[in-house]
N, C-alpha and C. Protein backbone atom coordinates (compact mmCIF):
# COMPACT_ATOMS: atom_id res chain seq x y z
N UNK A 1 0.85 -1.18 0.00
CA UNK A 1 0.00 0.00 0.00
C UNK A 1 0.88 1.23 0.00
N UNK A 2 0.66 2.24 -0.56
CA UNK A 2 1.10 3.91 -0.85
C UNK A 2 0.71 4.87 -0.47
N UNK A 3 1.44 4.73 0.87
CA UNK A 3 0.77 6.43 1.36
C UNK A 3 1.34 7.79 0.80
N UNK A 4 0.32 8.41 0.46
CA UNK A 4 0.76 10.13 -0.28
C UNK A 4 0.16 10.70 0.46
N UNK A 5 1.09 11.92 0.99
CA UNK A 5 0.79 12.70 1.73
C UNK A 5 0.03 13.87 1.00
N UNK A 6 -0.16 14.01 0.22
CA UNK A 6 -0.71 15.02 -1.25
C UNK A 6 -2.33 15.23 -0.73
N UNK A 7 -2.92 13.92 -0.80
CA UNK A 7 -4.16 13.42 -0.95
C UNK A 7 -4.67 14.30 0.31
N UNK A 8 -5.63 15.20 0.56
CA UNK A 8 -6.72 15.18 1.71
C UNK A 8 -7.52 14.00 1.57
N UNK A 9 -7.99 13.91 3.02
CA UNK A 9 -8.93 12.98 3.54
C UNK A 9 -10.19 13.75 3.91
N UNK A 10 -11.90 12.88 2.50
CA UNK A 10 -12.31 13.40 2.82
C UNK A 10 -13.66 12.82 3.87
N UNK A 11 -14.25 13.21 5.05
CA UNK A 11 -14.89 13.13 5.83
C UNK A 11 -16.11 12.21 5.49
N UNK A 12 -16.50 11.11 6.25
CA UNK A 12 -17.60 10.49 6.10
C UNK A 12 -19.08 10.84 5.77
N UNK A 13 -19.69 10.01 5.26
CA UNK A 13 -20.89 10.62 4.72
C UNK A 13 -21.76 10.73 5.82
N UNK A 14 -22.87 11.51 5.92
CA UNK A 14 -23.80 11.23 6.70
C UNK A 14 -24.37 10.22 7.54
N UNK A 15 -25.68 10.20 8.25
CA UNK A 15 -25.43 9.07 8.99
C UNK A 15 -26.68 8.02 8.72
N UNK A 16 -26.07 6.79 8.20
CA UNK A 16 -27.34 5.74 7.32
C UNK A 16 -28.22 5.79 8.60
N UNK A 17 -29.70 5.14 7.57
CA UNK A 17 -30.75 4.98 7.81
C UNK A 17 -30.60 3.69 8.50
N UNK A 18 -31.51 3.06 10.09
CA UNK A 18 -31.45 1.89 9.91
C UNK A 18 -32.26 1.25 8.95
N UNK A 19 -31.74 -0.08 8.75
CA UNK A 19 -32.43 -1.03 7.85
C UNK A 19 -33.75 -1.59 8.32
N UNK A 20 -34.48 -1.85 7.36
CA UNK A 20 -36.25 -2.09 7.56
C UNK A 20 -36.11 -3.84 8.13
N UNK A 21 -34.60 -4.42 8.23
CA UNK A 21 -34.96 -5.39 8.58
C UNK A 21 -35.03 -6.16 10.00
N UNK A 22 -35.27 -5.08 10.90
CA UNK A 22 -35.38 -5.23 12.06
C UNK A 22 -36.36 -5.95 12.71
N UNK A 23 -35.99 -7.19 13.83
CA UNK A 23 -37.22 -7.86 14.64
C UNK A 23 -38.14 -7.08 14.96
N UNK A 24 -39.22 -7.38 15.04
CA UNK A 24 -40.46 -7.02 15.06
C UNK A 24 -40.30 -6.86 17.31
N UNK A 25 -40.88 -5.87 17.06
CA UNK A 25 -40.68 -5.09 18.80
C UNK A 25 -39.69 -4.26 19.15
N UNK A 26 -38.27 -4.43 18.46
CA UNK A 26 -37.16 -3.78 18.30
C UNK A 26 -37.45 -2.39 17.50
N UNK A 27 -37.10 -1.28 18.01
CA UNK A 27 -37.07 0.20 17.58
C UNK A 27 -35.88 0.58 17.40
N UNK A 28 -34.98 0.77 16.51
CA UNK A 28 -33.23 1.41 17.63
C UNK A 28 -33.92 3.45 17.78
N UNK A 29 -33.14 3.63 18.42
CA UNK A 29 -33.44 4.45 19.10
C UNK A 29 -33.04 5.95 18.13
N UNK A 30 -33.99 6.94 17.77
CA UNK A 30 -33.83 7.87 16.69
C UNK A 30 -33.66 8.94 17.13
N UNK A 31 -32.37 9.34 17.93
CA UNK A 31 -31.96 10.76 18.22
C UNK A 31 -30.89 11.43 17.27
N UNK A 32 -30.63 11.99 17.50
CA UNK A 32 -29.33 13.00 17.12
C UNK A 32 -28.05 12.00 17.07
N UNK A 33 -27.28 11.92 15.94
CA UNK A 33 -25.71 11.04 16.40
C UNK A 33 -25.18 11.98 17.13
N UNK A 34 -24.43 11.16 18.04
CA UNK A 34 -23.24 11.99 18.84
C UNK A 34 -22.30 12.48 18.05
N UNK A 35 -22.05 13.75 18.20
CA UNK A 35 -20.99 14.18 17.22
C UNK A 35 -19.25 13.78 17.67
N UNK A 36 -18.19 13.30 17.33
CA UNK A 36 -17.29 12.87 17.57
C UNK A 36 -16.39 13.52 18.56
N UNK A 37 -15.80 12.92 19.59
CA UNK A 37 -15.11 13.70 20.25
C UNK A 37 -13.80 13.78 19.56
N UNK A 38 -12.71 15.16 19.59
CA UNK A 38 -11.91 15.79 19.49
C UNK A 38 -10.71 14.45 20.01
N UNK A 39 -9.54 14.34 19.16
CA UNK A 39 -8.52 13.09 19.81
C UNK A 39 -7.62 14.16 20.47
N UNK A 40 -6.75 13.31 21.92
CA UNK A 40 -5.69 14.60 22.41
C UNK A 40 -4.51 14.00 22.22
N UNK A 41 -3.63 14.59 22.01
CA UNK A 41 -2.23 14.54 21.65
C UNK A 41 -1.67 13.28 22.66
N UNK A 42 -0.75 13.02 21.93
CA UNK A 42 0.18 11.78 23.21
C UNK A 42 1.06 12.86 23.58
N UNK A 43 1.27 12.01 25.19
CA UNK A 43 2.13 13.54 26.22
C UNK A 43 3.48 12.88 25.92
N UNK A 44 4.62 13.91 26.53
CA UNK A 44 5.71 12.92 26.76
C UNK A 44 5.83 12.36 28.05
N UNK A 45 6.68 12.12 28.34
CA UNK A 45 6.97 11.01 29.62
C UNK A 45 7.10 12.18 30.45
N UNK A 46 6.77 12.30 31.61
CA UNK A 46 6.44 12.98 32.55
C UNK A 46 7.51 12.55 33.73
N UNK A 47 7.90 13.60 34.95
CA UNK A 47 8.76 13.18 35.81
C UNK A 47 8.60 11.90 36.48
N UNK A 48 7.05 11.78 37.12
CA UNK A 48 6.69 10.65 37.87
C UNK A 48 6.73 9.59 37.18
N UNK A 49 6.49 9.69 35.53
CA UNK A 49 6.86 8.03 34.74
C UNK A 49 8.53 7.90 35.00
N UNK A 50 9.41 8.93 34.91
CA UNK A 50 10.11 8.51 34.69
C UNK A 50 10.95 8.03 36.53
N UNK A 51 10.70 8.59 37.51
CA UNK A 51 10.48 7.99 38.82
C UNK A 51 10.09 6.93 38.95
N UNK A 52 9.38 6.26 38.10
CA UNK A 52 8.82 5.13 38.88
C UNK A 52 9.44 4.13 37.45
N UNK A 53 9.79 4.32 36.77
CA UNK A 53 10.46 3.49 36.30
C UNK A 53 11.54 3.33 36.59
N UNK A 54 12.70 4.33 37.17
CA UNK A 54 13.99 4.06 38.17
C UNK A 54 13.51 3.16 38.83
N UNK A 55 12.64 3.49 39.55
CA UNK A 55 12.61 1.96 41.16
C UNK A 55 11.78 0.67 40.81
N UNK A 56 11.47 0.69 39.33
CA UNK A 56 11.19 -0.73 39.09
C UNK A 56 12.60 -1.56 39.54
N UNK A 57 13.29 -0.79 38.34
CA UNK A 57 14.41 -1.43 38.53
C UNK A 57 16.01 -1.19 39.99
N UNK A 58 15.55 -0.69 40.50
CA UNK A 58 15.87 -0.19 41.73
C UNK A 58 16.71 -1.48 42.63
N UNK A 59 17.85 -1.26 43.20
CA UNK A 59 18.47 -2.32 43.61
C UNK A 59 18.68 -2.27 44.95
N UNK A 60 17.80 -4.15 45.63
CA UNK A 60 17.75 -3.79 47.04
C UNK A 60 18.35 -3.31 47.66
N UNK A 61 19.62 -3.31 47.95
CA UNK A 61 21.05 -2.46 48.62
C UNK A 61 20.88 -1.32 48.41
N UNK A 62 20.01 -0.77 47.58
CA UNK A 62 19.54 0.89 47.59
C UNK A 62 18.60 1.14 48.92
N UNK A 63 17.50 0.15 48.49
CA UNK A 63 16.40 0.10 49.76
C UNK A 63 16.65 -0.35 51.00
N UNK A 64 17.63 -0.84 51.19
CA UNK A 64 17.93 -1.07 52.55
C UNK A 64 19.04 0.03 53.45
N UNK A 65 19.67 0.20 52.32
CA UNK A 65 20.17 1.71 52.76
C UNK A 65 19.44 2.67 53.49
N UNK A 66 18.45 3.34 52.29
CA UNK A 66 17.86 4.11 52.41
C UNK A 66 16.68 3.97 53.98
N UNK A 67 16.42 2.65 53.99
CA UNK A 67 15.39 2.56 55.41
C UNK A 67 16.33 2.84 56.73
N UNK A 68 17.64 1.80 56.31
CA UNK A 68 18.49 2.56 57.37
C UNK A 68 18.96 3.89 57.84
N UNK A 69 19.01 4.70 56.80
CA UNK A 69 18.89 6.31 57.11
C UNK A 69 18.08 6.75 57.45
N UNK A 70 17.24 6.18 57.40
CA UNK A 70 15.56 6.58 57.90
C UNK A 70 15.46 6.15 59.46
N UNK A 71 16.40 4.77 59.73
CA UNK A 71 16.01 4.46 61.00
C UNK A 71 16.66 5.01 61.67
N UNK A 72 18.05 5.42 61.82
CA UNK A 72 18.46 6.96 62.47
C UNK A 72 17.94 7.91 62.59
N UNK A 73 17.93 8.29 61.15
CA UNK A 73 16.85 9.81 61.65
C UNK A 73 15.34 10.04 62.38
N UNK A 74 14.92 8.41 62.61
CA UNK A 74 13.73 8.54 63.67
C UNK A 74 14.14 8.45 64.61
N UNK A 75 15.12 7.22 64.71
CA UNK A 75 15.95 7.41 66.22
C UNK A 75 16.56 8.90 66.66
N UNK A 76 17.25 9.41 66.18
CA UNK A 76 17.12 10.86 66.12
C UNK A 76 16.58 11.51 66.83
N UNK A 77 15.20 11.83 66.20
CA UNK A 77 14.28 12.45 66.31
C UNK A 77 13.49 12.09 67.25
N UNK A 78 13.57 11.25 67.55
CA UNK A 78 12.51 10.39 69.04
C UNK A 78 13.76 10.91 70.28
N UNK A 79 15.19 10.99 69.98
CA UNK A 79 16.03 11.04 70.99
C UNK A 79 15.62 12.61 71.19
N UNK A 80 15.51 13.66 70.29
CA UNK A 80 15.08 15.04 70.03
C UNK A 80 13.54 15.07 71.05
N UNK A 81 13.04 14.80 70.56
CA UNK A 81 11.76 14.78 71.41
C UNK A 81 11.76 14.28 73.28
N UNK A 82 12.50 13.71 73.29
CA UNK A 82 13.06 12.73 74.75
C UNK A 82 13.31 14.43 75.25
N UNK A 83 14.54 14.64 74.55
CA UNK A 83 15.09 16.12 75.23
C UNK A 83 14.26 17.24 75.36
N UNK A 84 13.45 17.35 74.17
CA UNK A 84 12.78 18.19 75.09
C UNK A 84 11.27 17.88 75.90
N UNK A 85 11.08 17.01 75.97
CA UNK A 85 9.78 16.70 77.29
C UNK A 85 10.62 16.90 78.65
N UNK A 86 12.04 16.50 78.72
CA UNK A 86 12.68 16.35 79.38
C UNK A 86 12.82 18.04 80.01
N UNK A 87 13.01 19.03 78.73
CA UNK A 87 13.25 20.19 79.52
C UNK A 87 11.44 21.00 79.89
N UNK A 88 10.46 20.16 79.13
CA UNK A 88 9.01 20.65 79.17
C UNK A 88 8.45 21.23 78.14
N UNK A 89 9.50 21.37 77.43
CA UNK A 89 8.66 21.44 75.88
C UNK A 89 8.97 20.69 74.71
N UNK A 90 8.45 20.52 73.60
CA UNK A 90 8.73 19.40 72.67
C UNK A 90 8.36 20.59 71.48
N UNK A 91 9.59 20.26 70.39
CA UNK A 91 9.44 21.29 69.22
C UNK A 91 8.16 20.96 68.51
N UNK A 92 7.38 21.83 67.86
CA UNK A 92 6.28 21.75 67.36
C UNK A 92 6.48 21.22 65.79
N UNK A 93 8.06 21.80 65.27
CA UNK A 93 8.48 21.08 64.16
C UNK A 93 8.81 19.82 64.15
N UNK A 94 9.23 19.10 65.37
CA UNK A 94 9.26 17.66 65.53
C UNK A 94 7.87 16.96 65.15
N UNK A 95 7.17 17.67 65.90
CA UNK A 95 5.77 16.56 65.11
C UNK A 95 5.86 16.24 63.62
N UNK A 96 6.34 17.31 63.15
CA UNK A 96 5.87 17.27 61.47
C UNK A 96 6.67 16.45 61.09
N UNK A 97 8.13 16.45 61.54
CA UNK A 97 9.25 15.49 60.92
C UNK A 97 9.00 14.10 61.65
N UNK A 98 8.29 13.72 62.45
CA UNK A 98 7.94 12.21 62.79
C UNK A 98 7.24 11.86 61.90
N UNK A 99 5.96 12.83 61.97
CA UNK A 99 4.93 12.46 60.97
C UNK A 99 5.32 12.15 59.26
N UNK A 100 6.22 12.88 58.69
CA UNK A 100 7.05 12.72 57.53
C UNK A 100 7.94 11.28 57.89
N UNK A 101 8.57 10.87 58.20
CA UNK A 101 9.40 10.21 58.66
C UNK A 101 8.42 8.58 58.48
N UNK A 102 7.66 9.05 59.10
CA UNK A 102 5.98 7.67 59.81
C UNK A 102 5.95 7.05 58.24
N UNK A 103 5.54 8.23 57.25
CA UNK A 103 5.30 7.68 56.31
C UNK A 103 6.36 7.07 55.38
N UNK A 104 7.22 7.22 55.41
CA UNK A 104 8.51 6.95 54.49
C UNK A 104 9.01 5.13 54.79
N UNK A 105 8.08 4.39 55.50
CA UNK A 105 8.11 3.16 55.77
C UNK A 105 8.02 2.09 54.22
N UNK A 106 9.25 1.05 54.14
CA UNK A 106 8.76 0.33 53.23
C UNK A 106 9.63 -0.95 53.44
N UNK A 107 9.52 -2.23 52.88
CA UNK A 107 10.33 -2.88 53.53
C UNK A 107 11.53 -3.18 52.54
N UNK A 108 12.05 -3.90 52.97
CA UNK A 108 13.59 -3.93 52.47
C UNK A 108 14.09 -5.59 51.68
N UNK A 109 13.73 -6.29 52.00
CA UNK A 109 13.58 -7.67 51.62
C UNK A 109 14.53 -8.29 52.77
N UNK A 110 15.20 -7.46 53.71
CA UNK A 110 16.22 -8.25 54.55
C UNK A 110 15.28 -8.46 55.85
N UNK A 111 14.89 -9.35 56.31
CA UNK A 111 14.56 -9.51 57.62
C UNK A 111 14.57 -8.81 58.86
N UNK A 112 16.23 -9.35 58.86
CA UNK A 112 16.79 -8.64 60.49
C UNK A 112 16.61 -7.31 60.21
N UNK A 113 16.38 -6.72 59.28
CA UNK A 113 16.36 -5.17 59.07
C UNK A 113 15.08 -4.65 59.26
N UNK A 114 14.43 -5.41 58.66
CA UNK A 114 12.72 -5.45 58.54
C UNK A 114 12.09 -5.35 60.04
N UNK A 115 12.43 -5.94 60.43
CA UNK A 115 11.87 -6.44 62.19
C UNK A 115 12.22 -5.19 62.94
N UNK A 116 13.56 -5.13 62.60
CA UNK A 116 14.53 -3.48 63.54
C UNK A 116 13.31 -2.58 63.30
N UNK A 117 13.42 -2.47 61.67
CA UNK A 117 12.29 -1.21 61.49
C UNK A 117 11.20 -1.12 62.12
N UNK A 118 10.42 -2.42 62.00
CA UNK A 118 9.11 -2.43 62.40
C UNK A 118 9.14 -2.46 64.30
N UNK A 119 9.98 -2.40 64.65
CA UNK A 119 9.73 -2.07 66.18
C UNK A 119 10.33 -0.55 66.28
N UNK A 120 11.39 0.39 65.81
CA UNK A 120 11.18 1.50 65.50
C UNK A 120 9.84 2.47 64.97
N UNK A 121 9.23 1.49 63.55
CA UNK A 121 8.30 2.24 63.64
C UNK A 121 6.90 2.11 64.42
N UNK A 122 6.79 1.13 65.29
CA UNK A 122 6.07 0.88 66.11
C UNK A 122 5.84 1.77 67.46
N UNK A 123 7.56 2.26 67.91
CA UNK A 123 7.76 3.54 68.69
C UNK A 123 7.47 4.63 68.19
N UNK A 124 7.84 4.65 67.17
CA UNK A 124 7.46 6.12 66.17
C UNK A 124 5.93 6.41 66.38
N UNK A 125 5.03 5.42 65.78
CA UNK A 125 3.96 5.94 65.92
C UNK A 125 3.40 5.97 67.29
N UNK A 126 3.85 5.53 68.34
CA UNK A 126 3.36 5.48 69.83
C UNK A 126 3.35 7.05 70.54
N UNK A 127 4.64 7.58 70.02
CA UNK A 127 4.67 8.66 70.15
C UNK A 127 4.06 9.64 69.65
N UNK A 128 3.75 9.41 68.47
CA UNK A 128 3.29 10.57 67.46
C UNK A 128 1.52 10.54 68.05
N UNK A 129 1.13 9.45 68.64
CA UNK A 129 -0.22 9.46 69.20
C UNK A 129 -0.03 9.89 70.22
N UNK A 130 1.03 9.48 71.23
CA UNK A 130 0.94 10.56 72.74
C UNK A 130 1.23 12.20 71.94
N UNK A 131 1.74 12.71 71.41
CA UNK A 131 1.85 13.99 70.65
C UNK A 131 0.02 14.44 70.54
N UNK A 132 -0.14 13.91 69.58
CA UNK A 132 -1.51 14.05 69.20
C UNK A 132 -2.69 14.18 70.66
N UNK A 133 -2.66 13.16 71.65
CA UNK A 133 -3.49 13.33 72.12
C UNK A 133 -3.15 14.28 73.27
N UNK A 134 -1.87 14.80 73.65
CA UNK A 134 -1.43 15.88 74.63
C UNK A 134 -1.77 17.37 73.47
N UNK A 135 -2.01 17.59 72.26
CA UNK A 135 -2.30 18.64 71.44
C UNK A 135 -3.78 18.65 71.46
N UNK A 136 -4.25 17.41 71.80
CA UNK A 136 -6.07 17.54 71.89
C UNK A 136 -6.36 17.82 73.66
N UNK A 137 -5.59 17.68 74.15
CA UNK A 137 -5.98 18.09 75.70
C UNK A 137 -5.84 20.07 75.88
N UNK A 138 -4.65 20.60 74.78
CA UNK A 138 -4.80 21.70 74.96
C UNK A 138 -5.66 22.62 74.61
């Protein structure tokens, strides 16, 4: 087959009649055709496609890293919070960075690492509910 780009394309004909040879009780239905919707462009690849196709391929020793930096910096931050209940006040920006922190949970495929986490983040959120419910008493 020969495509020429020369040629316009021209637009379909009107819109047929149904045929008289329809079952008896059957009507099709005689409104207006829908007029065609408009096609939209293909996008390009966007940041988040291209994010999430990195961590398909993403290598565990990345992810276990990365939870481990995470499990410091809650430890951290729980040690941060210790200090100040300790002096009677607790930073109000600490909540937010637990709460950030809370969510950044994922597992790692290593076990012994897995377990660490999950009793870290088990403290994590214990706290972040005593937080919460000493902010609903005020």
């Amino acid at each position: 087959m020969k495509v020429e780009s020369g040629r316009s394309v021209s637009s379909a004909g009107g819109a047929k009649r149904p045929a008289s040879t329809a079952a008896s009780g059957f009507t099709p239905e005689m409104g207006a055709p829908e007029r065609p919707h408009a096609a939209t462009g293909v996008g390009g690849v966007n940041a988040l496609d291209a994010v999430l196709s990195l961590q398909v391929e993403e290598d565990p020793a990345q992810r276990r890293g990365r939870q481990a930096r995470r499990g410091r910096a809650v430890l951290d931050a729980l040690e941060e919070l210790e200090k100040g209940l300790v002096h009677g006040r607790a930073p109000g920006a600490l909540r937010s960075e637990l709460e950030r922190l809370q969510r950044g949970r994922e597992l790692t495929g290593d076990d012994g690492l897995d377990d660490i986490m999950r009793e870290i983040d088990t403290r994590l959120a214990v706290e972040v509910a005593k937080l919460e419910r000493q902010l609903q008493k005020i």
